[in-house]
Protein backbone atom coordinates (compact mmCIF):
# COMPACT_ATOMS: atom_id res chain seq x y z
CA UNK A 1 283.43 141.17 245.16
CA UNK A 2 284.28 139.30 241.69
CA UNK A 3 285.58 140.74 238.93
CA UNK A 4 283.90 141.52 235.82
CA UNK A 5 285.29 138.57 233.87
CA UNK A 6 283.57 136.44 237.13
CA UNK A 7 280.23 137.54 236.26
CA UNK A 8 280.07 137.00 232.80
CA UNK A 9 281.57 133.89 232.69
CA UNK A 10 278.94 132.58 234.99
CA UNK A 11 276.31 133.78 233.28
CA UNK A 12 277.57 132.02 230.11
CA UNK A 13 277.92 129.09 231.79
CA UNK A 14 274.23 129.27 233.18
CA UNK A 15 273.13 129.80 229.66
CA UNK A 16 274.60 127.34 228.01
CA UNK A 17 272.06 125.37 226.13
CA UNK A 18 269.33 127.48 227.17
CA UNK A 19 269.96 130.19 224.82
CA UNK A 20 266.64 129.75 222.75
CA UNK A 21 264.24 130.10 225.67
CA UNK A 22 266.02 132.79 226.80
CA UNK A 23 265.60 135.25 223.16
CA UNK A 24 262.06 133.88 223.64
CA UNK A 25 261.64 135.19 226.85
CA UNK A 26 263.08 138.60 225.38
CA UNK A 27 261.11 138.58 222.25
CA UNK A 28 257.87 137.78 223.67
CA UNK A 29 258.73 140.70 226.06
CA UNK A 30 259.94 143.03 223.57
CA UNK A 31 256.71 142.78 221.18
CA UNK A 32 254.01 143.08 224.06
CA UNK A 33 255.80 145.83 224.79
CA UNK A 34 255.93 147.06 221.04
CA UNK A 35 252.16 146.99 221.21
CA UNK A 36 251.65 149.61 223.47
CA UNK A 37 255.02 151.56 222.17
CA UNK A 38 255.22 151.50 218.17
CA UNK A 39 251.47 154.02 217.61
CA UNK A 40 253.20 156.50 219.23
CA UNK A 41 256.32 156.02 218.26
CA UNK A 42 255.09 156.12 214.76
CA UNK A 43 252.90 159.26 214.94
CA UNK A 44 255.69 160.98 216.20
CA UNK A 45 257.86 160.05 213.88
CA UNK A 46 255.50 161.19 211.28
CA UNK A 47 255.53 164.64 212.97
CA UNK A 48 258.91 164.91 213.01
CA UNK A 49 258.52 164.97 209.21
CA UNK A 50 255.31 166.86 209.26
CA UNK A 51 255.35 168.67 212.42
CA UNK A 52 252.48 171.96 211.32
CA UNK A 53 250.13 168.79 210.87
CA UNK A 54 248.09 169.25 213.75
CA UNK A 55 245.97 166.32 213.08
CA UNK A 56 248.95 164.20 213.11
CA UNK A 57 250.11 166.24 216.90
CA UNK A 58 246.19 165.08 218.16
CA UNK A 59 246.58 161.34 216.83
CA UNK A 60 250.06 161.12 218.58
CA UNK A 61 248.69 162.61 221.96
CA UNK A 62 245.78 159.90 221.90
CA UNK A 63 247.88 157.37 221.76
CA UNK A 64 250.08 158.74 224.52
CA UNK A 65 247.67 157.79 227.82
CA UNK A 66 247.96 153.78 225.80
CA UNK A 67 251.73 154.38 225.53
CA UNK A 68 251.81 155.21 229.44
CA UNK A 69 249.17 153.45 230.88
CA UNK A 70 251.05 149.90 229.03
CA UNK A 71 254.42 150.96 230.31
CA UNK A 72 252.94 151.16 233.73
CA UNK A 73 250.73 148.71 234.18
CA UNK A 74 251.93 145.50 231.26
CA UNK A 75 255.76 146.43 231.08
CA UNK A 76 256.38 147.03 234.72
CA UNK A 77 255.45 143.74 235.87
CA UNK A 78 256.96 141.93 233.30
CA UNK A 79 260.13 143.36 233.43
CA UNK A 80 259.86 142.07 237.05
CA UNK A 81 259.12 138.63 235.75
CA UNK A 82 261.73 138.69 233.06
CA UNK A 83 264.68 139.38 235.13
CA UNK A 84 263.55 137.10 237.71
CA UNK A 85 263.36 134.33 235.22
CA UNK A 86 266.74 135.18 234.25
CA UNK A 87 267.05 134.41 238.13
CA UNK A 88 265.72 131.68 238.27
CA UNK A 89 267.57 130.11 235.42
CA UNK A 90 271.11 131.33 236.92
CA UNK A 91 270.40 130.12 240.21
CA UNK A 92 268.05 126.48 239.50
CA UNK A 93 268.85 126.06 236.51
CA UNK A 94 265.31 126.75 235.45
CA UNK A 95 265.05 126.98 231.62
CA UNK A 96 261.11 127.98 231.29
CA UNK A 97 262.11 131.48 231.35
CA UNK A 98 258.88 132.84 229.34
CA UNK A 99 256.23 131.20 231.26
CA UNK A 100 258.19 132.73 235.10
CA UNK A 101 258.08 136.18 233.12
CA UNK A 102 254.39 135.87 233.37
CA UNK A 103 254.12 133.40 236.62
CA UNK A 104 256.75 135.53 238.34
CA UNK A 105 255.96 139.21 237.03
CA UNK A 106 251.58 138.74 237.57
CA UNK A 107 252.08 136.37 240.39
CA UNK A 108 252.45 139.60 243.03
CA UNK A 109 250.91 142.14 240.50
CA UNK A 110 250.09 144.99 242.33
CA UNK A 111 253.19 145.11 244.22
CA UNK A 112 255.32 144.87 241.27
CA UNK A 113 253.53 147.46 239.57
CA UNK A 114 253.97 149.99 242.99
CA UNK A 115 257.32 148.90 243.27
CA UNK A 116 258.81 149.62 239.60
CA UNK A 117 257.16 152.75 239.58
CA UNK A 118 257.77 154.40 242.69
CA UNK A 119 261.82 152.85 241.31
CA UNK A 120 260.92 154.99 237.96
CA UNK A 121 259.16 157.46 239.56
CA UNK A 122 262.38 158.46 242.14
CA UNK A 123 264.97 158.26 239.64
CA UNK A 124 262.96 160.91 237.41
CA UNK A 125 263.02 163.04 240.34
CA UNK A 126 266.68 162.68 240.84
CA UNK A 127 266.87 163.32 237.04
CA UNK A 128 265.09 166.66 237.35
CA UNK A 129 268.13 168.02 238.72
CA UNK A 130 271.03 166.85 237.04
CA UNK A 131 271.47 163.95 234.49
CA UNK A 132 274.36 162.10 236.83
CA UNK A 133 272.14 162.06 240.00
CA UNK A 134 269.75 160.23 238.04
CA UNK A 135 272.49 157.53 236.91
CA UNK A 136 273.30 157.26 240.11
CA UNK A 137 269.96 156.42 241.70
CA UNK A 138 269.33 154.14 238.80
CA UNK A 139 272.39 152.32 240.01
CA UNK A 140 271.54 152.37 243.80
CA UNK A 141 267.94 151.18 243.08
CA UNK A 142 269.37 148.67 240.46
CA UNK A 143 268.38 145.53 242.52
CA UNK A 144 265.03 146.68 243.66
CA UNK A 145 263.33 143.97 241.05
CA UNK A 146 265.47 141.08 242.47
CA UNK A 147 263.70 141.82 246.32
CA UNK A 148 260.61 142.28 245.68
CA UNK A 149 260.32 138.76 244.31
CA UNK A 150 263.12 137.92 246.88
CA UNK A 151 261.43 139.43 250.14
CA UNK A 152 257.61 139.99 249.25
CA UNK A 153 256.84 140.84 252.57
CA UNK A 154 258.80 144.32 252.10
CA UNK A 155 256.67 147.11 251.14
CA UNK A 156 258.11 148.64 247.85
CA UNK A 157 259.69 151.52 249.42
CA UNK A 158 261.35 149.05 252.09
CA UNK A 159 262.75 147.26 249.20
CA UNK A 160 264.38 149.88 247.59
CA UNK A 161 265.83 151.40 250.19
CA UNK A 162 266.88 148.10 250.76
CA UNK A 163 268.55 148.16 247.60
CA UNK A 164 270.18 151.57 247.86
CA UNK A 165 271.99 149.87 250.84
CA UNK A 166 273.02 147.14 249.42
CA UNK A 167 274.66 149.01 246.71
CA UNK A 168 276.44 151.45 248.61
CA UNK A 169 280.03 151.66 247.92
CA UNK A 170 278.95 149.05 245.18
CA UNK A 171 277.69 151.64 242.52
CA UNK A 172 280.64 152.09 240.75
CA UNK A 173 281.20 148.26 240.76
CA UNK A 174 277.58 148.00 238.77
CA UNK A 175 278.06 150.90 235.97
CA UNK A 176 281.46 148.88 235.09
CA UNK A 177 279.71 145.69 234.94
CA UNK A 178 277.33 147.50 232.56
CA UNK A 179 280.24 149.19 230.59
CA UNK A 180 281.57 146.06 229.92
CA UNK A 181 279.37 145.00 227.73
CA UNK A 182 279.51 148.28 225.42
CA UNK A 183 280.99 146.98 222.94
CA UNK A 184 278.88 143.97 222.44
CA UNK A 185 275.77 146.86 222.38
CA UNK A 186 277.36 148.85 219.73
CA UNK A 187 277.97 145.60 217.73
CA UNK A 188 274.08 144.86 218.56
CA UNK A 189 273.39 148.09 216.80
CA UNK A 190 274.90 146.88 213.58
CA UNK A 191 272.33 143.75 213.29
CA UNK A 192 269.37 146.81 212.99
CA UNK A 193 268.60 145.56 216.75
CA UNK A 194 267.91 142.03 216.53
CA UNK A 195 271.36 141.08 218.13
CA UNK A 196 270.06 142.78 221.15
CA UNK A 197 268.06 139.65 221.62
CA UNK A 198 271.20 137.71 222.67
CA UNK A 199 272.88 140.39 224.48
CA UNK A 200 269.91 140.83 227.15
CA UNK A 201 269.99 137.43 228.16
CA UNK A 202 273.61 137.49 228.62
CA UNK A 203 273.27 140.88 230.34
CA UNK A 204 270.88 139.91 232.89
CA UNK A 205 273.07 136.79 233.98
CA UNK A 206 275.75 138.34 234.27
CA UNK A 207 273.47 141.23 236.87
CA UNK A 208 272.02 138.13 238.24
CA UNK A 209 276.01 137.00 239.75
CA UNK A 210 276.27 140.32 240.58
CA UNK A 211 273.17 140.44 242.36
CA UNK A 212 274.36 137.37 244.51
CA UNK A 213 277.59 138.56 245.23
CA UNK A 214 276.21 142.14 246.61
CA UNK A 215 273.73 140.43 248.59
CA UNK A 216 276.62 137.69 250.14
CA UNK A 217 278.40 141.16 250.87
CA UNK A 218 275.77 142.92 251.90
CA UNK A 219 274.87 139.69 254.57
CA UNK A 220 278.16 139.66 255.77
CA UNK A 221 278.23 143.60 256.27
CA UNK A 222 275.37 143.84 258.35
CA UNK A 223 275.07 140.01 259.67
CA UNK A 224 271.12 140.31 258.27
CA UNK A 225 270.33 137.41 256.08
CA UNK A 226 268.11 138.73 252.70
């Protein structure tokens, strides 16, 4: 396996001059998801301030099924498209990362939707009993969006058990990769968000290398190609 340093410098280099469709890709993803997100988010933070207004409680609990039902249904399979761009772009050197989110993400729809939430829906459980189990799973089922675009012939729970194999002993590898970039988030925080556009790009690249590399291991491991 690479180091760290590997990673990111690759995914720099596969970004280079492609920056602005990549925020793009980001922002168009961020506000369709701020459609479905920012009524409740704003009734409840109204009830925070208010929170005897029951009114306000019964405005912020219709919007809830919206808030769900868009996670579920809009974010899921563009979150498979988006990181699949990213993908795309590391590995072709494909730059129309916005219109894959959509091609890529809506192209298999139903099993993108199954797959990301059965992922979700297994690392709550995990979550239920301790809040490190569920860090872990999220790890082990961490390239679950990368196969189902990768081997659409896998049913979803084939492909993340597919991914919890490929991560083993590769977990810890992951959570580094993703705490090397800390300090770029907290910097992120100090631009009131908007410097989070750059960082996800740059984020997802770098997962993308790592994503190759496991897989190379993970081939060579077993002797089964992915």
């Amino acid at each position: 396996m690479k180091e760290n340093q590997e990673y990111k410098n690759e995914a720099l280099a596969a970004l280079k001059g492609r920056w602005a469709p990549s925020v793009l890709a980001v922002l168009a993803y961020m506000a369709i998801l701020a459609v479905f997100i920012a009524p409740y988010e704003i009734k409840a933070m109204q009830l925070s301030y208010d929170p005897t207004n029951l009114q306000l409680a019964a405005d912020m609990m219709k919007w809830y099924p919206v808030f769900i039902l868009g996670c579920i249904f809009v974010s899921f399979p563009l979150l498979v498209g988006l990181v699949n761009g990213f993908k795309s772009l590391f590995t072709d050197g494909d730059d129309k990362v916005l219109s894959n989110e959509f091609k890529i993400g809506f192209g298999n729809y139903w099993h993108h939707v199954w797959g990301m939430f059965l992922n979700r829906f297994f690392v709550f459980l995990w979550s239920l009993l301790l809040f490190v189990p569920g860090i872990i799973k999220t790890l082990s089922y961490a390239m679950t969006n990368y196969i189902l675009v990768d081997k659409p012939e896998l049913s979803a729970n084939e492909a993340i058990n597919l991914s919890k194999d490929m991560m083993y002993g590769h977990k810890f590898d992951l959570f580094y990769l993703y705490l090397s970039f800390a300090g770029w988030f907290i910097l992120c925080l100090f631009t009131l968000g908007i410097g989070f556009l750059w960082l996800y790009p740059y984020a997802q690249a770098a997962q993308v290398s790592f994503y190759l590399d496991v897989k190379e291991d993970y081939e060579r491991r077993t002797g089964v190609d992915i």
